[in-house]
Protein backbone atom coordinates (compact mmCIF):
# COMPACT_ATOMS: atom_id res chain seq x y z
CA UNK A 1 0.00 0.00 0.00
CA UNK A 2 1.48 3.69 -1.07
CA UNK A 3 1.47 6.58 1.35
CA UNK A 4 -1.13 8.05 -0.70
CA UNK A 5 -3.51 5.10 -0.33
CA UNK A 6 -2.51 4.94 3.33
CA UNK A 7 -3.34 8.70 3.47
CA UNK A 8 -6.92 8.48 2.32
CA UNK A 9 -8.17 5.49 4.18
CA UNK A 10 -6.84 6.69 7.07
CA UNK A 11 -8.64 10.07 6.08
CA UNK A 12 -11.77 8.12 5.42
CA UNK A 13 -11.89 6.62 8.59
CA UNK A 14 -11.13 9.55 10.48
CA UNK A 15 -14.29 10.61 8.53
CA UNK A 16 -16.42 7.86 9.64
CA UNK A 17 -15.33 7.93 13.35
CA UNK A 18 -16.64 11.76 13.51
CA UNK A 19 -20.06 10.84 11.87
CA UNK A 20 -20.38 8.48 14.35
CA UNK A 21 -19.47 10.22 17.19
CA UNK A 22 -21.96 13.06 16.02
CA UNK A 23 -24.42 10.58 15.69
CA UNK A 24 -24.30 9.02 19.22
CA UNK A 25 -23.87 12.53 20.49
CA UNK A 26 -27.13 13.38 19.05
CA UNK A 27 -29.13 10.65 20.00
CA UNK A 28 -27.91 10.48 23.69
CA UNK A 29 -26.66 13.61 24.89
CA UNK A 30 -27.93 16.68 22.79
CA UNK A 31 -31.36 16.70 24.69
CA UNK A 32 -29.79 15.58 28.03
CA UNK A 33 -30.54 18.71 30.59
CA UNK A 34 -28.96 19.04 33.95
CA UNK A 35 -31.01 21.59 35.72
CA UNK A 36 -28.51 23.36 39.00
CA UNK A 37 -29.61 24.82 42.27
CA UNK A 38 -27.61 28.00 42.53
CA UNK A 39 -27.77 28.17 46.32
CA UNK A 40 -26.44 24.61 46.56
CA UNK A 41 -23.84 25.19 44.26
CA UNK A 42 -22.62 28.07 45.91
CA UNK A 43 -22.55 26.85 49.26
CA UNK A 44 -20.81 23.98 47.91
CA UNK A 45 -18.37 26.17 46.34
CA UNK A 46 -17.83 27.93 49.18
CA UNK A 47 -17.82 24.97 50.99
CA UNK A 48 -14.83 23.44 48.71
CA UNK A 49 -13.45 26.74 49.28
CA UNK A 50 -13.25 27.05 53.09
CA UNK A 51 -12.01 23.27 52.83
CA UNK A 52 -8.70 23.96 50.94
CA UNK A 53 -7.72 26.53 52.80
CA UNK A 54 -7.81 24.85 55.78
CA UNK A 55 -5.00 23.42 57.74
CA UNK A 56 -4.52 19.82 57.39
CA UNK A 57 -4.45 18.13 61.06
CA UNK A 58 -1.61 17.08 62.76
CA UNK A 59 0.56 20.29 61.11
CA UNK A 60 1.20 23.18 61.98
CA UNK A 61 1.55 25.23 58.79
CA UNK A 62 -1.29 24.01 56.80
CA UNK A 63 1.13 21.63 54.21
């Protein structure tokens, strides 16, 4: 097989793997809606927050 052969099939399946991709992205995630407290995110944030910026136990600087 010649580069140029190699070239285009590889092409063509780079091709296919997209279409397919696109296709399972539209039948099971396109309509898929995640619907987000804002209060509970921002406690949790704030939460996370507080949490790294907390000493660790047992030292004395925090590392």
């Amino acid at each position: 097989m010649t580069n140029r052969n190699l070239l285009r099939e590889l092409g063509w399946v780079v091709v296919l793997k997209l279409v397919l991709i696109m296709l399972l992205w539209s039948a099971f995630v396109r309509d898929a809606r995640v619907t987000v407290d804002d209060a509970a995110m921002a406690e949790r944030a704030r939460a996370e927050a507080v949490k790294t910026t907390l000493p660790r136990e047992g030292t004395d600087d925090g590392h």
